[in-house]
Protein backbone atom coordinates (compact mmCIF):
# COMPACT_ATOMS: atom_id res chain seq x y z
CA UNK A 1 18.85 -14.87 -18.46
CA UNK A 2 19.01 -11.64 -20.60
CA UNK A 3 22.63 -10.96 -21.97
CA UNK A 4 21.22 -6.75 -21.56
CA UNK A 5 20.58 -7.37 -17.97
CA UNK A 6 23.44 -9.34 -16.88
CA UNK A 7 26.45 -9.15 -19.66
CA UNK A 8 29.77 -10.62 -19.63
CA UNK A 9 31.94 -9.17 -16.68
CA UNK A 10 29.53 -8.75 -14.78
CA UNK A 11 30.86 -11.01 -12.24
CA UNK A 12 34.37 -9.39 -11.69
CA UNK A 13 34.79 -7.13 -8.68
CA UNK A 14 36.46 -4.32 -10.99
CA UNK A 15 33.59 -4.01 -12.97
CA UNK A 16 30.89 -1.76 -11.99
CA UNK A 17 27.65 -4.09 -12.70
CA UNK A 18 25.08 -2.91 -15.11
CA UNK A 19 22.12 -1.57 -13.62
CA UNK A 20 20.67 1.40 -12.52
CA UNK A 21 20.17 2.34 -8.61
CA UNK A 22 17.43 4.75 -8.02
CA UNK A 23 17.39 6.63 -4.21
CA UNK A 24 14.18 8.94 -3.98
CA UNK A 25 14.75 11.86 -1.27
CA UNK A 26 13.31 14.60 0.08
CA UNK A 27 14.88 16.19 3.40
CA UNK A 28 14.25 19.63 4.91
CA UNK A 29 17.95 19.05 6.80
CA UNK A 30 20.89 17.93 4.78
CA UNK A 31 21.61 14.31 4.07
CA UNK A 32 25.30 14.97 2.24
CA UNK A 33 27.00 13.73 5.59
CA UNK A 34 25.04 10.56 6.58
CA UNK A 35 24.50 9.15 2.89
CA UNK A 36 28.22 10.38 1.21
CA UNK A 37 30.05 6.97 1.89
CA UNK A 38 27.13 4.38 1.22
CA UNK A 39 26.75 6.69 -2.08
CA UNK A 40 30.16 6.87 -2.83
CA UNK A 41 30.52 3.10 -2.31
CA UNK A 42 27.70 2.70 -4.41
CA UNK A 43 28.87 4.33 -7.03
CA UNK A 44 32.04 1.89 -7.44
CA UNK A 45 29.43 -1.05 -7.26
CA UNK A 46 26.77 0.08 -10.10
CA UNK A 47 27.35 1.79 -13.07
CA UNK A 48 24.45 4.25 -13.05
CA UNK A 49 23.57 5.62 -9.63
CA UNK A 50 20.34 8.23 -9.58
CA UNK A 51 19.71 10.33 -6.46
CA UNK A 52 15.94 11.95 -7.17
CA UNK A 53 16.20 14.98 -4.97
CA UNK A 54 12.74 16.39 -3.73
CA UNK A 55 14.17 18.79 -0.95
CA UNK A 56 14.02 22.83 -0.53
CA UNK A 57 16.84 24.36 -2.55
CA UNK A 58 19.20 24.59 -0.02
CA UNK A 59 19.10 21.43 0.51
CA UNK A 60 18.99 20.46 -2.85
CA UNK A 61 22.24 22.26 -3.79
CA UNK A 62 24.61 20.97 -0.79
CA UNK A 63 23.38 17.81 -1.73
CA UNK A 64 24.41 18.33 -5.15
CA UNK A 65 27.57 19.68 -4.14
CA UNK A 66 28.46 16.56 -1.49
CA UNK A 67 27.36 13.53 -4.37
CA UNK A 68 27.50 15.19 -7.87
CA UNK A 69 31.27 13.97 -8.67
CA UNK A 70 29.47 10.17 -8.54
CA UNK A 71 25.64 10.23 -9.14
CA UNK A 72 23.36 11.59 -10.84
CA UNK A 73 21.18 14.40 -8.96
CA UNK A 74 18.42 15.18 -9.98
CA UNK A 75 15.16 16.88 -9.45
CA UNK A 76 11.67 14.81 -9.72
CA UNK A 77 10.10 15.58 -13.47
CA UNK A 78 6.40 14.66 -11.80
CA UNK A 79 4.55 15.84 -8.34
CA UNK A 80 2.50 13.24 -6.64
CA UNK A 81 0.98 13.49 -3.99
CA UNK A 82 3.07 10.66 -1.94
CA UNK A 83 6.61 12.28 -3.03
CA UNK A 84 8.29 8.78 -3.00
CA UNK A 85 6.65 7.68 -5.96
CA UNK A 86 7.65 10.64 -8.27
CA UNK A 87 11.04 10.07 -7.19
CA UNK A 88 11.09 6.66 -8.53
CA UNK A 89 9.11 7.24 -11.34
CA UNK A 90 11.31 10.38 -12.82
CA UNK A 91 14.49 7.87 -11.84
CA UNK A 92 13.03 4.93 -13.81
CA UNK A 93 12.61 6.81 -16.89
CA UNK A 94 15.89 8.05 -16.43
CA UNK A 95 17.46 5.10 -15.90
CA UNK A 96 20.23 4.30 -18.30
CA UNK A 97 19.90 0.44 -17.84
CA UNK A 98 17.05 -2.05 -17.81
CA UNK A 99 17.66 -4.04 -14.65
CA UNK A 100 16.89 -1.15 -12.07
CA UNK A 101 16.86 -0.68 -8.25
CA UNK A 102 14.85 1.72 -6.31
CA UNK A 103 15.55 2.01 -2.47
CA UNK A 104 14.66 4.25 0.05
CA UNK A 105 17.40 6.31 1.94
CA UNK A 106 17.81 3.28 5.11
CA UNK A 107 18.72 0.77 2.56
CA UNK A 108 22.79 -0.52 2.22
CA UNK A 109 22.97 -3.18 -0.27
CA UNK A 110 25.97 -5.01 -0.72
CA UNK A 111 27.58 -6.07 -3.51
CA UNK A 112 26.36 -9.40 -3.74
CA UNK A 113 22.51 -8.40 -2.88
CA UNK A 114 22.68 -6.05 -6.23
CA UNK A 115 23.96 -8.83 -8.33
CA UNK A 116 21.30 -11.18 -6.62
CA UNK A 117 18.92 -8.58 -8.02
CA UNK A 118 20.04 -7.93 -11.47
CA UNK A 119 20.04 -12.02 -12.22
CA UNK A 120 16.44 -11.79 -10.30
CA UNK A 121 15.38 -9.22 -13.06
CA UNK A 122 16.72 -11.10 -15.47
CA UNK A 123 13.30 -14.09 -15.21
CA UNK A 124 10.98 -11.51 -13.27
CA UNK A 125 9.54 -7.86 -14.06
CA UNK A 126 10.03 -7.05 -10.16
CA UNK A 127 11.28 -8.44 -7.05
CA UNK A 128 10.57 -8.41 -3.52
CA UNK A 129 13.56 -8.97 -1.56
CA UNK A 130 13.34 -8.85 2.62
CA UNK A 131 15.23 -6.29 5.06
CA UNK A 132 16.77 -6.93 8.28
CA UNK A 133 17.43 -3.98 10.97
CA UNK A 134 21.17 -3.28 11.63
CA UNK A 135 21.73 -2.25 13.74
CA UNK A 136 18.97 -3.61 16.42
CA UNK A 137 18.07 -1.47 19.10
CA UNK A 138 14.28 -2.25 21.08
CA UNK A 139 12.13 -0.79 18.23
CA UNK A 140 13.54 -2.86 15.78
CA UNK A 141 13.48 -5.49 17.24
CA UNK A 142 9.93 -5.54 17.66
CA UNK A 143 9.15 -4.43 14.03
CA UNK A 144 10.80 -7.73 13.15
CA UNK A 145 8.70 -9.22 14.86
CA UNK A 146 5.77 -7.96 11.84
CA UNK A 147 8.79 -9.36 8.99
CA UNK A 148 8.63 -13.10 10.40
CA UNK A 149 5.01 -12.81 10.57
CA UNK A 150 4.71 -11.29 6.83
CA UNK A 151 7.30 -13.94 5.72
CA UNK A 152 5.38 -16.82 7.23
CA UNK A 153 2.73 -15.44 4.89
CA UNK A 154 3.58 -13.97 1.39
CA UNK A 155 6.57 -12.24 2.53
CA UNK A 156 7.67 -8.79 4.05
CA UNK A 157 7.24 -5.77 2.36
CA UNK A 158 10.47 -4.24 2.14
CA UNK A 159 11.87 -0.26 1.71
CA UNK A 160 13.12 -1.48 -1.79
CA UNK A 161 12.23 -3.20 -4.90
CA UNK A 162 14.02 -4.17 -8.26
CA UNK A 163 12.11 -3.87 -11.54
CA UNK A 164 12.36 -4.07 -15.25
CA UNK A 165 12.65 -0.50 -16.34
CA UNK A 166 10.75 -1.42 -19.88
CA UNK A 167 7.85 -3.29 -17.79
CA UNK A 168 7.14 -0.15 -15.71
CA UNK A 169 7.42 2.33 -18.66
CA UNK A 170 5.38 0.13 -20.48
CA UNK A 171 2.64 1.08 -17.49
CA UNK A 172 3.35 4.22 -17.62
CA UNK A 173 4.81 4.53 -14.25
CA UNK A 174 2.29 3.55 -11.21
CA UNK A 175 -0.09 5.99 -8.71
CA UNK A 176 1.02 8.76 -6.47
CA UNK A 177 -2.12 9.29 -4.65
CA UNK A 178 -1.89 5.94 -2.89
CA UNK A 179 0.27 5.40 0.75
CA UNK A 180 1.23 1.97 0.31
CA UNK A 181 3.31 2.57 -2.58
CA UNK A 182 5.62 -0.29 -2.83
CA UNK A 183 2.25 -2.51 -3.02
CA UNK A 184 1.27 -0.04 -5.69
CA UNK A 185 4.21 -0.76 -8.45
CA UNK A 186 3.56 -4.80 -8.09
CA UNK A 187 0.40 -4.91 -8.56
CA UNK A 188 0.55 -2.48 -11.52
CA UNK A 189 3.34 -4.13 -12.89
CA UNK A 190 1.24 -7.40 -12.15
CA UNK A 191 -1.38 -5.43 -13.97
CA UNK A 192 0.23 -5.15 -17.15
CA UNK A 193 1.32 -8.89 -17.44
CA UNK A 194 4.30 -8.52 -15.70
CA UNK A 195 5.76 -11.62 -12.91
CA UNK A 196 6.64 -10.73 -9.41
CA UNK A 197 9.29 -12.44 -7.20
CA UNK A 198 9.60 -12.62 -3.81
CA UNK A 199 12.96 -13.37 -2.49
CA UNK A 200 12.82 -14.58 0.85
CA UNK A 201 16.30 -15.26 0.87
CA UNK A 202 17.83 -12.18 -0.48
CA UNK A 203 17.53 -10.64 2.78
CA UNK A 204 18.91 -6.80 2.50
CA UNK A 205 20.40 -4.53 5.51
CA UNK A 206 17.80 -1.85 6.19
CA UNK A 207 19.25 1.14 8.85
CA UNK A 208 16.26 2.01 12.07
CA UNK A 209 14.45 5.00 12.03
CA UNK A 210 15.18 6.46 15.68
CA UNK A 211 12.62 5.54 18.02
CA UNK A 212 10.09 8.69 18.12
CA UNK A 213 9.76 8.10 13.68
CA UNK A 214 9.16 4.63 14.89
CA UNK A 215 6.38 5.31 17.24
CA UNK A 216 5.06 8.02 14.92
CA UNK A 217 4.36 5.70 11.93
CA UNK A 218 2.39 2.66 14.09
CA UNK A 219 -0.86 3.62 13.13
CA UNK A 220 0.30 4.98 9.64
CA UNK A 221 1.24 1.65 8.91
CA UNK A 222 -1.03 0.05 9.82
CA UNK A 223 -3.29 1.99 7.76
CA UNK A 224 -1.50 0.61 4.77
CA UNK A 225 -3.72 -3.46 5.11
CA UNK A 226 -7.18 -1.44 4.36
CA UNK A 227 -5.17 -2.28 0.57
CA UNK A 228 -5.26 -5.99 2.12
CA UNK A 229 -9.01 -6.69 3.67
CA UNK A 230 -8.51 -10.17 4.40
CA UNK A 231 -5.49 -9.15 6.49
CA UNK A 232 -7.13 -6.11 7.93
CA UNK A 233 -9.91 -7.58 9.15
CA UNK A 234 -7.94 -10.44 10.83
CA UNK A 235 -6.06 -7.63 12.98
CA UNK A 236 -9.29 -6.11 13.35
CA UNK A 237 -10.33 -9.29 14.88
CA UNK A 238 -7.85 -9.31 17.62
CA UNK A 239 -8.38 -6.82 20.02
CA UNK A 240 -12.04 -8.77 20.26
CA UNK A 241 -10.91 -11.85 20.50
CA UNK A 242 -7.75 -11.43 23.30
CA UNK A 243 -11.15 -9.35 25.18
CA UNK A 244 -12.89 -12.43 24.48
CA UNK A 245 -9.94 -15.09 25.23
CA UNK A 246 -9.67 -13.46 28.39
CA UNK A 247 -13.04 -12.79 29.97
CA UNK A 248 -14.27 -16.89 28.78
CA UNK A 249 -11.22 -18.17 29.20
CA UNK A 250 -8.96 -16.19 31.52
CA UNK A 251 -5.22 -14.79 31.50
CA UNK A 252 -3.37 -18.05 31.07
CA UNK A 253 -5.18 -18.78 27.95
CA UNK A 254 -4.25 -15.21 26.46
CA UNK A 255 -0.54 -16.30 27.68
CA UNK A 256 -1.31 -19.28 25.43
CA UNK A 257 -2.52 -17.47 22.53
CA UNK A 258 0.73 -15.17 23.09
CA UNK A 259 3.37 -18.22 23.21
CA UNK A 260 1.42 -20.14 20.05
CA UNK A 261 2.38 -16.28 18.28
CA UNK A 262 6.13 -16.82 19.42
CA UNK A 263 5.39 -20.35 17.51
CA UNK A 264 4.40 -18.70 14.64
CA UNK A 265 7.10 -15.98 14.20
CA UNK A 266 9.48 -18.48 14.65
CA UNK A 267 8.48 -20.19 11.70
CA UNK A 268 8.89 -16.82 9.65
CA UNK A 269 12.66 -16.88 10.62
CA UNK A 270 13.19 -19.95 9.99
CA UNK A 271 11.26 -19.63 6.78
CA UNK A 272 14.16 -19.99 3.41
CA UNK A 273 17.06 -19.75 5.60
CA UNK A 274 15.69 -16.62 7.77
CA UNK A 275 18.27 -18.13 10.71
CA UNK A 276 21.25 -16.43 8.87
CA UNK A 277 19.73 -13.06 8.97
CA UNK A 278 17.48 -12.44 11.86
CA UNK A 279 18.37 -12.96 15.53
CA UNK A 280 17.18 -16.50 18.42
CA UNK A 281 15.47 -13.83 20.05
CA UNK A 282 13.47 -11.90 17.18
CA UNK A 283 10.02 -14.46 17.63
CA UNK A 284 10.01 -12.83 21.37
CA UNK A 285 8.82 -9.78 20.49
CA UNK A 286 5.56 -11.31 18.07
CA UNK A 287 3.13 -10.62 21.25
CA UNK A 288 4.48 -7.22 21.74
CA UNK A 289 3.78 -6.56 17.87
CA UNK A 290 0.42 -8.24 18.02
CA UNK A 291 -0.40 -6.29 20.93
CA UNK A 292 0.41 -2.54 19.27
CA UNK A 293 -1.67 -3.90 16.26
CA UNK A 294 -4.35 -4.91 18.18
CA UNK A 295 -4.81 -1.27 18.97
CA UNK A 296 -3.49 0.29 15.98
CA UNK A 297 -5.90 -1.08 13.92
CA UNK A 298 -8.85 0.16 15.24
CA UNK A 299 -6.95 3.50 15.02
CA UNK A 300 -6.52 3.01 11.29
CA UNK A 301 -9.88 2.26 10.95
CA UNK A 302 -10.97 5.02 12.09
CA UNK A 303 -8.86 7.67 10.99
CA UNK A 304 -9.76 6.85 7.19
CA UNK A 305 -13.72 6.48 8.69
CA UNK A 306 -13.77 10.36 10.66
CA UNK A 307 -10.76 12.02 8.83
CA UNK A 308 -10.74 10.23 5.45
CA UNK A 309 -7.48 9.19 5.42
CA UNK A 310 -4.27 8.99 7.20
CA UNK A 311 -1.94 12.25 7.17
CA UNK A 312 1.13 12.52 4.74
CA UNK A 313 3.24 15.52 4.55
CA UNK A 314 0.29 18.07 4.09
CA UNK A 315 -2.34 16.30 2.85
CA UNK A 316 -3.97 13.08 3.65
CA UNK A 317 -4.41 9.94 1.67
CA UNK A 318 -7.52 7.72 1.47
CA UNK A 319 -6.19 5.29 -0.76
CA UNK A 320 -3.27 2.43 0.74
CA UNK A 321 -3.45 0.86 -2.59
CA UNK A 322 -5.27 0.32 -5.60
CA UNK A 323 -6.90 -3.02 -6.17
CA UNK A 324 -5.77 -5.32 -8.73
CA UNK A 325 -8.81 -6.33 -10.01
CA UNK A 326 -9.35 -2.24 -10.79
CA UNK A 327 -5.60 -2.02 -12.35
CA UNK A 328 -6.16 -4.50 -14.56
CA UNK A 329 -9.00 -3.49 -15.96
CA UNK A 330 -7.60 0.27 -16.12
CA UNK A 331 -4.57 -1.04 -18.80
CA UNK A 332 -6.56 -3.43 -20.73
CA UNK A 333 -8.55 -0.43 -21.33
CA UNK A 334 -5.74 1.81 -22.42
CA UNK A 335 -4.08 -1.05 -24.63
């Protein structure tokens, strides 16, 4: 374990623990109110707390007037077209620490998660922890249902990541014109040498969008596997085969297929402890989730096919993620 990531002290609750927190944001309404005590906790927790602020001056300024006594605000350094990553990309570089933690604005670590992290950091360039919803009203409770699927697999993709600030520099930060870009930092990181982590047990509390955001994103994110083909064209494939299943076979063999998914889920919760953190009921909802992808893949499909990618913001992007295969050979190039 590196003594710069994780020094002596570190475990006492007086002492603020060494790493930097990075929270990219860009709001046309003001956030002071709703993010003021998770910040100001924050700030007691880890020693260098960055808020990247991307929002219309307004809102820029009464942001800077509600947290600038305990972070550090500041504007992005870089545009991109997918805003996120310039956030974390100007907060990385000025990150004070190397053990760093970038999070969108529904994340609330505790304590214990961040140290969890930072001794994470110390043996890996970046890590992959899970979220849970809390709290868990209907539409959460069915996007868990996609977590214990994706953690019965390779694990869920989750609104925040910890990585070594010198691996990422080192990279010279990772794509902006890409949707999926969580996906994007691994696999560059992964690109330039570096060792990922998944932590299926460090499980961290993630806050629900409301339910229209929720029903806004379906096909959005489901757009976000065409960086995944193997898994894209297995949701592809099931809208065919439950048409299939249920003209050759009939409804109680779709009921079947839908129960064996409950199986499946189940395993995902179980999956590294999972029991702790999500809920008996949570594998209920895996045929509702199967069912929206089902259709939402198709729509994916064709929105980068007729439209050329899915909307963000103003623009649209084409690209979920760049392959590996292509990152790689892009930095053995450069070195």
């Amino acid at each position: 374990m590196s003594e710069t990531l994780y020094p002596q002290g570190l475990e006492t609750e007086d002492e603020p623990i060494a790493a930097s927190y990075i929270l990219p944001i860009a709001s046309h309404v003001s956030q002071a109110r709703p993010l003021r005590g998770y910040l100001k906790r924050l700030s007691r927790i880890v020693s260098d707390v960055i808020v990247v602020d991307g929002s219309e001056k307004a809102v820029f300024d009464a942001h800077a007037n509600a947290w600038g006594d305990y972070v550090r605000h500041i504007p992005p350094a870089i545009q991109t077209t997918n805003g996120k990553v310039a956030g974390v990309v100007t907060g990385v570089a000025a990150a004070r620490h190397e053990a760093v933690i970038a999070a969108d604005d529904d994340i609330r670590y505790r304590r214990d998660d961040i140290l969890r992290m930072v001794t994470l950091l110390g043996k890996y360039d970046v890590v992959r922890p899970q979220n849970k919803f809390i709290p868990l009203p209907w539409h959460a409770r069915w996007d868990t249902a996609r977590s214990l699927f994706s953690r019965l697999l390779d694990g869920d993709w989750p609104g925040t990541l910890g990585v070594r600030k010198s691996t990422l520099m080192k990279a010279g930060g990772y794509s902006g014109d890409v949707l999926f870009e969580n996906l994007e930092m691994v696999r560059t990181v992964q690109a330039v040498g570096g060792q990922e982590a998944v932590a299926l047990d460090l499980v961290v509390t993630r806050r629900p969008p409301t339910a229209q955001h929720f029903l806004s994103q379906r096909t959005r994110q489901a757009y976000d596997e065409w960086a995944r083909p193997a898994r894209f064209a297995s949701q592809l494939a099931l809208l065919p085969a439950a048409i299939w299943i249920t003209r050759r076979k009939g409804a109680p063999a779709l009921l079947a297929f839908a129960a064996l998914s409950i199986v499946a889920a189940e395993g995902g919760r179980r999956k590294c402890g999972g029991r702790d953190d999500f809920p008996a009921t949570s594998a209920i909802w895996a045929p509702a989730w199967l069912s929206e992808r089902a259709l939402t893949s198709w729509a994916a499909f064709f929105t980068r096919l007729l439209r050329g990618g899915v909307r963000y913001r103003t623009t649209r992007l084409k690209r979920a993620a760049t392959p590996l295969a292509e990152l790689r050979q892009l930095h053995s190039s450069e070195g």
